[in-house]
Protein backbone atom coordinates (compact mmCIF):
# COMPACT_ATOMS: atom_id res chain seq x y z
CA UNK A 1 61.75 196.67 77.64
CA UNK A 2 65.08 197.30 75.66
CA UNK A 3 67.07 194.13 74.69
CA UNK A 4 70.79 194.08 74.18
CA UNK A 5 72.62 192.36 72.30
CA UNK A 6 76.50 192.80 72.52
CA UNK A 7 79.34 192.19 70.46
CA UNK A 8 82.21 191.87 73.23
CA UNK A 9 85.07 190.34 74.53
CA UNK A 10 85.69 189.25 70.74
CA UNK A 11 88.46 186.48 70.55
CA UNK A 12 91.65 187.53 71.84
CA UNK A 13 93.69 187.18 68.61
CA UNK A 14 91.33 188.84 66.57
CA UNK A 15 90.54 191.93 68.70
CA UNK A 16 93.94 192.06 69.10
CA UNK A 17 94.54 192.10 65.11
CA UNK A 18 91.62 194.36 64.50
CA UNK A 19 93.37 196.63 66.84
CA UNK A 20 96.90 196.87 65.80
CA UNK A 21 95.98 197.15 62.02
CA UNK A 22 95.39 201.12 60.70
CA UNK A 23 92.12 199.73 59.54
CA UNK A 24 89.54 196.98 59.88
CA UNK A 25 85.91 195.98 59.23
CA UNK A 26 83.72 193.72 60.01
CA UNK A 27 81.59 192.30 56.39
CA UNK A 28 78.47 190.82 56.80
CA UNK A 29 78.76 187.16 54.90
CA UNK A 30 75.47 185.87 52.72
CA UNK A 31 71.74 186.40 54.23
CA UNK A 32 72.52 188.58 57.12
CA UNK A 33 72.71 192.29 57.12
CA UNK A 34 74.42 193.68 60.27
CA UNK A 35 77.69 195.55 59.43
CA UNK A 36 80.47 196.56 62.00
CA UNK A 37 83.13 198.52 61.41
CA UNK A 38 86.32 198.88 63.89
CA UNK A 39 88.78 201.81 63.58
CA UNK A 40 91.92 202.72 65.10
CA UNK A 41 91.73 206.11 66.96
CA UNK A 42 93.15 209.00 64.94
CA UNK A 43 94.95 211.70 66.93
CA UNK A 44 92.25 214.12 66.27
CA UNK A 45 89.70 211.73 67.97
CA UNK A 46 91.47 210.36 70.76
CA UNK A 47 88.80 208.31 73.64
CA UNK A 48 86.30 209.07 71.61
CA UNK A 49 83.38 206.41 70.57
CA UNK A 50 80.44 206.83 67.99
CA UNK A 51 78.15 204.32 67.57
CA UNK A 52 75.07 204.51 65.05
CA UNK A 53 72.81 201.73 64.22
CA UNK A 54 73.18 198.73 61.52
CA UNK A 55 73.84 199.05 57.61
CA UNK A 56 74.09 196.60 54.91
CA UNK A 57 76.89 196.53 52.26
CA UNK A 58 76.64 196.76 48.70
CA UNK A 59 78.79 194.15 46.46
CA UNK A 60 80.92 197.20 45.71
CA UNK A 61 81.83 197.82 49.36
CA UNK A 62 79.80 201.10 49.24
CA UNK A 63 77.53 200.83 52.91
CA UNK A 64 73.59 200.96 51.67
CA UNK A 65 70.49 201.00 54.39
CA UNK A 66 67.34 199.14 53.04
CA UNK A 67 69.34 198.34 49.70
CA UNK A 68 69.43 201.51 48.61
CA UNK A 69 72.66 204.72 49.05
CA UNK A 70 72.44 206.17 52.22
CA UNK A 71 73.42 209.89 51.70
CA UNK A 72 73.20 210.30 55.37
CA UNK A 73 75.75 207.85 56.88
CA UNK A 74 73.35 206.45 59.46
CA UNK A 75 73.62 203.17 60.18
CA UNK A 76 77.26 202.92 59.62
CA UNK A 77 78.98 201.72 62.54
CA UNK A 78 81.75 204.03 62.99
CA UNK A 79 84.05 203.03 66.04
CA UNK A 80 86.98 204.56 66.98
CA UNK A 81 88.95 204.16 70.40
CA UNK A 82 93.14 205.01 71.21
CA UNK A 83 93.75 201.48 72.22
CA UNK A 84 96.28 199.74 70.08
CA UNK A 85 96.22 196.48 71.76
CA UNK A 86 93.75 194.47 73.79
CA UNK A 87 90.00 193.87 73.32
CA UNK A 88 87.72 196.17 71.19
CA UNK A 89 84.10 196.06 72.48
CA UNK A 90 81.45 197.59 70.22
CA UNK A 91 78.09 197.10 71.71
CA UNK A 92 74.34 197.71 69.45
CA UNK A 93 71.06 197.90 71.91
CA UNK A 94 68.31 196.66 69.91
CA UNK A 95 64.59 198.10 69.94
CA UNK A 96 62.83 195.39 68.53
CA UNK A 97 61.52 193.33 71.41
CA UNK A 98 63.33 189.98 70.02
CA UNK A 99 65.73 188.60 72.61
CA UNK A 100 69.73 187.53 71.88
CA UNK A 101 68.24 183.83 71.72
CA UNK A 102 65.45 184.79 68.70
CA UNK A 103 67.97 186.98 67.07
CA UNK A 104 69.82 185.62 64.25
CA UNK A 105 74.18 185.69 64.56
CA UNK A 106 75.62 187.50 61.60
CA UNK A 107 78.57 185.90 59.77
CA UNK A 108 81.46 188.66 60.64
CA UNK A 109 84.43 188.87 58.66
CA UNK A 110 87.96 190.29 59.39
CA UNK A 111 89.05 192.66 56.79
CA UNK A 112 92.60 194.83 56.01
CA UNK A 113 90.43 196.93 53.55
CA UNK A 114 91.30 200.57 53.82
CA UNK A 115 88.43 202.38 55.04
CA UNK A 116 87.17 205.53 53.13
CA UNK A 117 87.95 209.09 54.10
CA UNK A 118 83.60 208.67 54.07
CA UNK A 119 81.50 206.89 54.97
CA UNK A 120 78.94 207.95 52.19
CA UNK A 121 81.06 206.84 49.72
CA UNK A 122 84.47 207.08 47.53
CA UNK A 123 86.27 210.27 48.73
CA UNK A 124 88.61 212.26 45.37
CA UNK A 125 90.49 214.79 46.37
CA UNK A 126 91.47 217.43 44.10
CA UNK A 127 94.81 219.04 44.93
CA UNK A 128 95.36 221.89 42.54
CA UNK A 129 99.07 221.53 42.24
CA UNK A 130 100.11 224.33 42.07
CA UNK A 131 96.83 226.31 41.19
CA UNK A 132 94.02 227.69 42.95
CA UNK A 133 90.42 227.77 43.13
CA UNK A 134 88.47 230.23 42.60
CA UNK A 135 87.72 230.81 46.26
CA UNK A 136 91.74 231.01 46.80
CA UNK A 137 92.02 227.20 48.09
CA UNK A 138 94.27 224.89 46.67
CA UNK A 139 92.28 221.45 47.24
CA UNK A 140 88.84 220.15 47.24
CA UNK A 141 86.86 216.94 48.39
CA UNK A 142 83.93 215.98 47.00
CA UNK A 143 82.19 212.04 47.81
CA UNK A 144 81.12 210.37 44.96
CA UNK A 145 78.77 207.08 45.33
CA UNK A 146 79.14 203.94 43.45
CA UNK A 147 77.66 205.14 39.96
CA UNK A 148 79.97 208.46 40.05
CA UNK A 149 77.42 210.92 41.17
CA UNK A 150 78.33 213.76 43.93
CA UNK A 151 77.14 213.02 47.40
CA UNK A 152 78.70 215.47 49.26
CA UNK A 153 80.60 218.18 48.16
CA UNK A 154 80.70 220.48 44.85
CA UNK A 155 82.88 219.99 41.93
CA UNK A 156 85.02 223.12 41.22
CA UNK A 157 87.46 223.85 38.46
CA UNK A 158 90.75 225.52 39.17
CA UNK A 159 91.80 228.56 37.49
CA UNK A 160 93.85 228.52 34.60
CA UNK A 161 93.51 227.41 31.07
CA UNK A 162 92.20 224.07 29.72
CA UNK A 163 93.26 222.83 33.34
CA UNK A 164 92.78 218.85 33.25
CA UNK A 165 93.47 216.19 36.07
CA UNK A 166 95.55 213.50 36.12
CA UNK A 167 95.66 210.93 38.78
CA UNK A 168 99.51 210.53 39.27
CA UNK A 169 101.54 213.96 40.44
CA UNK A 170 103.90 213.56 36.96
CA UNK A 171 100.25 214.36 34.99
CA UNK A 172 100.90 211.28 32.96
CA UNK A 173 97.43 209.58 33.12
CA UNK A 174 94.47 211.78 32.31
CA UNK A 175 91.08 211.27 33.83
CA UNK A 176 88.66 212.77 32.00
CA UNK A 177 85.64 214.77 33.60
CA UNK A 178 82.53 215.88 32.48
CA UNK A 179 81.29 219.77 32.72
CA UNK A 180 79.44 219.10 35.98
CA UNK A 181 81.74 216.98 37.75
CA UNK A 182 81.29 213.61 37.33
CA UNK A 183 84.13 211.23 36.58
CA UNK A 184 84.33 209.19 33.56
CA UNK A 185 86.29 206.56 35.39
CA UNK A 186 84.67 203.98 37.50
CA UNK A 187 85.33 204.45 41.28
CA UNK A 188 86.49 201.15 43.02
CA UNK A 189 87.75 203.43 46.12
CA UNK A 190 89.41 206.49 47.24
CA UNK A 191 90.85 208.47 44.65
CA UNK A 192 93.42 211.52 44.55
CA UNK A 193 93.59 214.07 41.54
CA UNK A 194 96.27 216.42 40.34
CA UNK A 195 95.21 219.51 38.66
CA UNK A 196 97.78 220.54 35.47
CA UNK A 197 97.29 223.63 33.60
CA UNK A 198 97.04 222.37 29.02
CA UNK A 199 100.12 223.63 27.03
CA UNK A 200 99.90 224.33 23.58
CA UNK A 201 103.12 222.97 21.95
CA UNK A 202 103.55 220.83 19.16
CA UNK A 203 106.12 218.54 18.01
CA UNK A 204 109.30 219.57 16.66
CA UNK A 205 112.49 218.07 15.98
CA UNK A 206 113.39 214.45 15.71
CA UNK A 207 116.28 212.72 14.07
CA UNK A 208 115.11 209.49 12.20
CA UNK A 209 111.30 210.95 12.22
CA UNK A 210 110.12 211.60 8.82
CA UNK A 211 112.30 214.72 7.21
CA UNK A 212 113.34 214.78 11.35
CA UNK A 213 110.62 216.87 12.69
CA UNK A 214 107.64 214.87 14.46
CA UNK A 215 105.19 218.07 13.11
CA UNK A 216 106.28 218.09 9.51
CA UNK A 217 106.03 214.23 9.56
CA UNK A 218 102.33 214.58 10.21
CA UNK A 219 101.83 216.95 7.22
CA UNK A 220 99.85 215.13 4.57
CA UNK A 221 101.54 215.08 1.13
CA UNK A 222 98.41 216.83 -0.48
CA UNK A 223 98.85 219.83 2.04
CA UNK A 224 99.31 223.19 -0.24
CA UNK A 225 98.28 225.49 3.08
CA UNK A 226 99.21 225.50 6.55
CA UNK A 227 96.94 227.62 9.01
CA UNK A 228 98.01 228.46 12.79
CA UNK A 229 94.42 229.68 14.11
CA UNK A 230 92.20 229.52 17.38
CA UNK A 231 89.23 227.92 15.89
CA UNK A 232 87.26 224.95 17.24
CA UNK A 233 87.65 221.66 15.08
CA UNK A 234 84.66 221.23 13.63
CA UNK A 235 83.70 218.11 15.11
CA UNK A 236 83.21 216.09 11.73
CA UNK A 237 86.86 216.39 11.24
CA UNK A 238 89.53 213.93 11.65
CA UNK A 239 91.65 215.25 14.27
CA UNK A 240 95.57 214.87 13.59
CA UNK A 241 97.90 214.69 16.12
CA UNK A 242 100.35 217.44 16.49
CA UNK A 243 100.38 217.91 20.23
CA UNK A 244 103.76 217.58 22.08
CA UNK A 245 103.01 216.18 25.41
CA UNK A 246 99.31 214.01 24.67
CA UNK A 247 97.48 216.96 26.67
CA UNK A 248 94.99 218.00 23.85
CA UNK A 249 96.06 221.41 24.37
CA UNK A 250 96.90 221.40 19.94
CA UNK A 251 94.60 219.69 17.64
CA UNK A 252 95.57 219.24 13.37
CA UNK A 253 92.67 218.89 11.32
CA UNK A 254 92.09 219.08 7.01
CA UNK A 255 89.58 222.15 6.60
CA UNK A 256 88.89 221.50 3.29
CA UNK A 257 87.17 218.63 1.30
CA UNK A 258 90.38 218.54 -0.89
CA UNK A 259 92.65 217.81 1.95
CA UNK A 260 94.89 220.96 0.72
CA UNK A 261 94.36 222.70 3.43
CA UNK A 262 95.36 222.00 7.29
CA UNK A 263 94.82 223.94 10.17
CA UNK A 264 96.69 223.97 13.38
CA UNK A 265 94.78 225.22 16.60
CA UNK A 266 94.77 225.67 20.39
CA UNK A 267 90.76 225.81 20.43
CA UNK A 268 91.38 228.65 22.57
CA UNK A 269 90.32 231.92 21.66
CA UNK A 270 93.42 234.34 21.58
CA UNK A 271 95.78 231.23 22.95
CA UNK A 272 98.41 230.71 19.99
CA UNK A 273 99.96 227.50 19.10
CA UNK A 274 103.66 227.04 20.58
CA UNK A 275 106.37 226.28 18.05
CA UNK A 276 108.83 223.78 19.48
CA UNK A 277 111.98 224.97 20.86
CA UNK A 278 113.93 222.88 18.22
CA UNK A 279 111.86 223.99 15.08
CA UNK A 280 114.46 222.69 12.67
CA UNK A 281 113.03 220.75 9.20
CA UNK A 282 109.71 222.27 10.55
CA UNK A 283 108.28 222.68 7.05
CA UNK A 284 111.33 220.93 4.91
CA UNK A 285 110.75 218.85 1.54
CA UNK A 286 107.00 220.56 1.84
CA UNK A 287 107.72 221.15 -2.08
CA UNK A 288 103.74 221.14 -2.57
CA UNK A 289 103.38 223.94 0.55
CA UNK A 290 102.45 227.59 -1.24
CA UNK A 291 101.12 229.31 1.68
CA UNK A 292 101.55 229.32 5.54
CA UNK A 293 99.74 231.80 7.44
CA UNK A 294 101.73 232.09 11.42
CA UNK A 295 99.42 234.71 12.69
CA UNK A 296 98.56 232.52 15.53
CA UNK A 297 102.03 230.32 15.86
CA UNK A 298 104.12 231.62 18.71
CA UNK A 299 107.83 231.44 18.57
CA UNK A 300 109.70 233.40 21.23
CA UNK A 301 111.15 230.19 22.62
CA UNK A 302 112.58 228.72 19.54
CA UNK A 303 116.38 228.66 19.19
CA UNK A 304 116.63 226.55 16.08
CA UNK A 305 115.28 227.34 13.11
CA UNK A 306 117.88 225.62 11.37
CA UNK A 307 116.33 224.36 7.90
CA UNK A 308 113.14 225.10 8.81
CA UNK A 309 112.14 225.99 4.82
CA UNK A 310 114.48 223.86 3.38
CA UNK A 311 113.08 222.47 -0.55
CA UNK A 312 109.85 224.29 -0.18
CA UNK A 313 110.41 224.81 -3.32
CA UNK A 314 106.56 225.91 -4.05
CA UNK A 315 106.14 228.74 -1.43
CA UNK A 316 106.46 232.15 -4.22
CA UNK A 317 105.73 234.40 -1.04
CA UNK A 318 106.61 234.18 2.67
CA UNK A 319 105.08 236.37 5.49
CA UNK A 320 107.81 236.41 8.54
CA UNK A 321 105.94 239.21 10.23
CA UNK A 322 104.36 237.18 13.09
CA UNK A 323 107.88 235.51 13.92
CA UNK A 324 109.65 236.34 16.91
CA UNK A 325 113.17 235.20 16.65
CA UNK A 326 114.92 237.16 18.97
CA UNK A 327 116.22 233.66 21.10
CA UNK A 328 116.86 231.74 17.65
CA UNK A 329 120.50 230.85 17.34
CA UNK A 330 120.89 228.74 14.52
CA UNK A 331 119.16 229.83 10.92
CA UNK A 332 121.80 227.93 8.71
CA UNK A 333 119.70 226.69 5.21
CA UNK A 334 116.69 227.91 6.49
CA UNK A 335 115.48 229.01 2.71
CA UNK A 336 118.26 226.38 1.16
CA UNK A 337 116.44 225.86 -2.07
CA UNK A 338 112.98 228.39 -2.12
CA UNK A 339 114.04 228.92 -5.62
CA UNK A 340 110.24 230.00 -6.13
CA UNK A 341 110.56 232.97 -4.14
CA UNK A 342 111.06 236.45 -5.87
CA UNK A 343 111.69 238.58 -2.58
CA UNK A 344 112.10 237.98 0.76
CA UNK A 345 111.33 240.67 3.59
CA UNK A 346 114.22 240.14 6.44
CA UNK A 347 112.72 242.96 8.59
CA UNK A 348 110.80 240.85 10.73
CA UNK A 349 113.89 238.93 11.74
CA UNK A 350 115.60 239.58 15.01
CA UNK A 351 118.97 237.85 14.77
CA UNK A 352 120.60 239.70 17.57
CA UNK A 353 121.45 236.02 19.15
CA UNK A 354 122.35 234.45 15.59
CA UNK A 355 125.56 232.44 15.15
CA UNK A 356 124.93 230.54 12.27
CA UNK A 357 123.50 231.64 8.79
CA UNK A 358 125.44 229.13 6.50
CA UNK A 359 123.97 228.32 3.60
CA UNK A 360 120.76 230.68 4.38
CA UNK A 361 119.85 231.45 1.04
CA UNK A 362 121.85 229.03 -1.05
CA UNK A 363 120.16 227.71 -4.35
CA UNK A 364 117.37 231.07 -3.91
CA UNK A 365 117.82 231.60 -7.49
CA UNK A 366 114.70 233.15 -7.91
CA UNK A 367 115.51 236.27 -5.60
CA UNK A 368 115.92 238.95 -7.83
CA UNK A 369 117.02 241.47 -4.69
CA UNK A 370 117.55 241.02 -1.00
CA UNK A 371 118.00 243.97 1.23
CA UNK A 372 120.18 242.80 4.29
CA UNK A 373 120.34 246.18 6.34
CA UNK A 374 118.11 244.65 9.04
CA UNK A 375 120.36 241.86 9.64
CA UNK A 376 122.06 241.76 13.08
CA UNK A 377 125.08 239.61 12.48
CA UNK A 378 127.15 240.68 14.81
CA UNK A 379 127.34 237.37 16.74
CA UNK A 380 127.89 235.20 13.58
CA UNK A 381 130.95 233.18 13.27
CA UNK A 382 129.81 230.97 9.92
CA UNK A 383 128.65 232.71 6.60
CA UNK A 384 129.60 229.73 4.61
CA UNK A 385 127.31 229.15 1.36
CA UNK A 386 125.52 231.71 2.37
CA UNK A 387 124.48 233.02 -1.37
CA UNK A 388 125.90 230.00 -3.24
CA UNK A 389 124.00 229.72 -6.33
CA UNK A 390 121.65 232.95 -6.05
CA UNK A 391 122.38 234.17 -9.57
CA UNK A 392 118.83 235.89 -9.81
CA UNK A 393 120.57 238.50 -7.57
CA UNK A 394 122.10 241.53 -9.97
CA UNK A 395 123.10 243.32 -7.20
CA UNK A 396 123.68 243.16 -3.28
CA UNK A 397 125.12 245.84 -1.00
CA UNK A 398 127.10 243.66 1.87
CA UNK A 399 127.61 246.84 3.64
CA UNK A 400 125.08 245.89 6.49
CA UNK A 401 127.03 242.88 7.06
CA UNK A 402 129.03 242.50 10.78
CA UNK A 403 132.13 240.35 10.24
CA UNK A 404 133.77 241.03 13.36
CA UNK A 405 133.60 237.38 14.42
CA UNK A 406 133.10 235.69 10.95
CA UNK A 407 135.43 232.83 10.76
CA UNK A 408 134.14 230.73 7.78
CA UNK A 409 132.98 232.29 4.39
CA UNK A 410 134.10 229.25 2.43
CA UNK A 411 131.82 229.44 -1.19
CA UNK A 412 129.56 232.46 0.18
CA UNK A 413 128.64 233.05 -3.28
CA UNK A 414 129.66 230.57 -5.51
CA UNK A 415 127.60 230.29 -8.71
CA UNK A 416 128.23 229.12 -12.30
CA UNK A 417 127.54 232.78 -13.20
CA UNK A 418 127.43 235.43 -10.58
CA UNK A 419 125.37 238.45 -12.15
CA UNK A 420 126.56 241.14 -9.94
CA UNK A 421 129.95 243.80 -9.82
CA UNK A 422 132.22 241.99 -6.81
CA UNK A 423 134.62 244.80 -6.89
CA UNK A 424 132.98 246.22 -3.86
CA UNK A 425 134.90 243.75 -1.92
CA UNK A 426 138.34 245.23 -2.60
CA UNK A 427 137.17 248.16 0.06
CA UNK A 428 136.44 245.85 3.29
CA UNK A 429 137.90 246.74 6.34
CA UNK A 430 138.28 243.10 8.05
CA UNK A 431 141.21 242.28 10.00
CA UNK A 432 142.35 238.57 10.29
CA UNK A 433 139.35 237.05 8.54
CA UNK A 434 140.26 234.06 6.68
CA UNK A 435 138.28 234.12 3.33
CA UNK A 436 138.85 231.02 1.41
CA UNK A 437 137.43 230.27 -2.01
CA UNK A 438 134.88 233.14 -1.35
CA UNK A 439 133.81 233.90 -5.13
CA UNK A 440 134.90 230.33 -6.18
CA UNK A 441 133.16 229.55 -9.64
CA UNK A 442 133.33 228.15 -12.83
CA UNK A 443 132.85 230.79 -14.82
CA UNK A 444 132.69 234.63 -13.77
CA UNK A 445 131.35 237.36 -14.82
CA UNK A 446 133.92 239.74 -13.91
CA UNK A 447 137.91 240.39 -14.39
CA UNK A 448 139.53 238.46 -11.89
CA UNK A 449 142.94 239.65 -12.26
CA UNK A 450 144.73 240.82 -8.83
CA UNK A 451 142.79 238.32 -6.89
CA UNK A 452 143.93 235.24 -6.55
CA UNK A 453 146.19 236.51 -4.05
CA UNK A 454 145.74 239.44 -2.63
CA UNK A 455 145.84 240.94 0.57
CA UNK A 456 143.18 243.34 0.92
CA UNK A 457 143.27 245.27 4.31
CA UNK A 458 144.49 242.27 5.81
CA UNK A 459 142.31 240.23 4.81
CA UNK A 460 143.98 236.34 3.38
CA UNK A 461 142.71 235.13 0.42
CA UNK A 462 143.30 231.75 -0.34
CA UNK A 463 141.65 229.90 -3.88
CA UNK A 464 139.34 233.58 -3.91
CA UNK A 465 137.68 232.00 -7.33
CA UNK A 466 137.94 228.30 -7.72
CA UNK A 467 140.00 225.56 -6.61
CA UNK A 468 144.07 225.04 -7.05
């Protein structure tokens, strides 16, 4: 014969709490191992009533038959009814031949816990935020039990590169997860994951950080080389932090036992390291820097380059082929005082968008020619300094040179001894531009009579060589 043993008609204020609340449960107290749990009806689930044998609860909350995970999810009381007031009845027949009076009471408790999306265990849900999975779904919900292993579900990995989850939606706090799923976090309940694709920039300009750029502050001293690559760190080196947002997604290391040498990489093979879009002081005062190699540094969202080789006074050679500068605006200074360099290739340079090239080359005394034809300057307003002090140059043909909406030319080549024939300057066709101590100098190498106040094809020229 089948004895019952029923769980009704509970007290009136706490059915009627454990019905008005979104969630309840009943929690066995110490020594006895009968569980109930009461939910309120969803919408989905409306009348409906599912009752399934007894459980036990782990300390962590996770529900265990025998002491031991239940995969499964029998035994779990799982009650769920529409009513949102009045008396919640949850009735258990029992098989064991014991009647109510040899049965043991269980200590209930009334808890305000959340209950799990399972009942297996901690629910994450992975919401790919704007990516997909590889089976063209954008979220997936695997159970995990109380040590972190999958119950239910798979683990799947959303498309995109170096894609790692964060559990706030501003991808602030990363979780980290190993190759086969499992969490490196301990689970304490339900959790919800945000999927965010790694970047690859690094730090760039900062007034106040060391020579204002948060990259070139991190440059050791020692540093002679500067590589932009796609290699893995080796894992015996000292990473150094370069990367602009915390992601990982650009790693610094020293490549050689010297410390002379420092590489830049995404890890990524074919994935290039993103300059910032404020680049300027990039690689300033890096007087001990002789070589940097940008084959792998991408640029076509810089728009200041402003500085950028300013006192890298040690580089004798300078590759600009991988550059693309066709967004830069500002290059004013940006080889101020490479006095080591001998030629410099401009080709490479797009400066279709350039307004600024003051002081570009100023103290580049050890240029002995610079061929400006490729030089878009047609959007420049400030040539200022721009060859002050390069007296390495013997000659230079301006003719490339757009002036249409130069405004300030103040000093653009004053040196204590200019080595090259100025009288080309006497056949520009300028209108309105105000030119004002343009050739100033202590001592020139030329005749200077008929300048000092001239009006060549309109142009006005005010203290041409040197001050009143």
């Amino acid at each position: 014969m089948r004895n019952r043993c029923m769980f009704e008609k509970m007290a009136a204020g706490m059915a009627l709490a454990a019905a008005v609340m979104a969630g309840a449960a009943m929690l066995p107290g110490s020594g006895h191992g009968l569980v109930a749990r009461v939910y309120a009806a969803d919408a989905s689930n409306q009348n409906s009533q599912n009752i399934r044998g007894l459980s036990t609860r782990s300390a962590d909350g996770v529900s265990e038959e025998n002491g031991e995970g239940s995969d499964s999810g029998e035994g779990i009381y799982d009650f769920k009814d529409n009513k949102t007031s009045g008396t919640v009845t949850v009735t258990k027949k029992w098989d064991d031949g014991l009647t109510n009076a040899e049965r043991e009471i269980p200590d209930m408790y009334l808890s305000t816990e959340k209950p799990s999306k399972s009942t297996k265990g901690y629910t994450v849900t992975f919401h790919g935020n704007g990516l997909k999975f590889a089976d063209g779904t954008d979220e997936n919900m695997v159970v995990y039990n109380s040590s972190g292993q999958i119950v239910e579900g798979s683990y799947k990995e959303a498309v995109g590169t170096g894609v790692g989850w964060y559990s706030d939606k501003t991808c602030k706090n990363k979780v980290e997860i190993s190759d086969d799923g499992v969490l490196q976090v301990e689970l304490t309940g339900d959790l919800d994951l945000w999927a965010k694709e790694m970047t690859f920039g690094i730090k760039g300009y900062r007034h106040g950080a060391k020579n204002n750029n948060e990259f070139n502050a991190v440059i050791p001293d020692a540093v002679t080389e500067v590589i932009f690559t796609d290699e893995v760190k080796p894992k015996a080196k000292e990473a150094i932090d370069v990367d602009a947002d915390g992601d990982g997604g650009v790693v610094a290391w020293l490549d050689d036992d010297a410390g002379t040498v420092m590489k830049v990489s995404t890890q990524f093979p074919g994935v290039k390291v993103q300059a910032a879009k404020d680049s300027e002081n990039m690689f300033s005062n890096r007087s001990k820097l002789q070589k940097i190699d940008f084959k792998m540094l991408d640029t076509q969202n810089v728009t200041n380059m402003g500085e950028m080789f300013y006192n890298c006074s040690g580089l004798t050679s300078l590759d600009l082929t991988p550059l693309d500068t066709k967004n830069v605006t500002y290059m004013y200074s940006m080889f101020y005082r490479c006095y080591s360099l001998t030629s410099l290739d401009l080709s490479p340079l797009d400066t279709q968008n350039v307004t600024s090239i003051y002081g570009m080359f100023r103290y580049c005394f050890g240029l002995t020619s610079l061929d400006l034809t490729s030089l878009d300057t047609s959007k420049v307003t400030n040539m200022s300094d721009m060859f002050y002090n390069c007296s390495g140059l013997t000659s230079l043909d301006l003719t490339p040179l757009d002036t249409s909406k130069v405004t300030n030319m103040e000093c653009m080549f004053e040196a204590d001894k200019p080595g090259f024939d100025t009288t080309v300057y006497t056949e520009s066709n300028e209108d309105g531009l105000h030119v004002r101590r343009l050739f100033q100098s202590d001592k020139l190498g030329f005749d200077a009579a008929g300048y000092a106040e001239s009006d060549v094809h309109k142009w006005y020229v005010r203290r041409l060589f040197g001050p009143d």
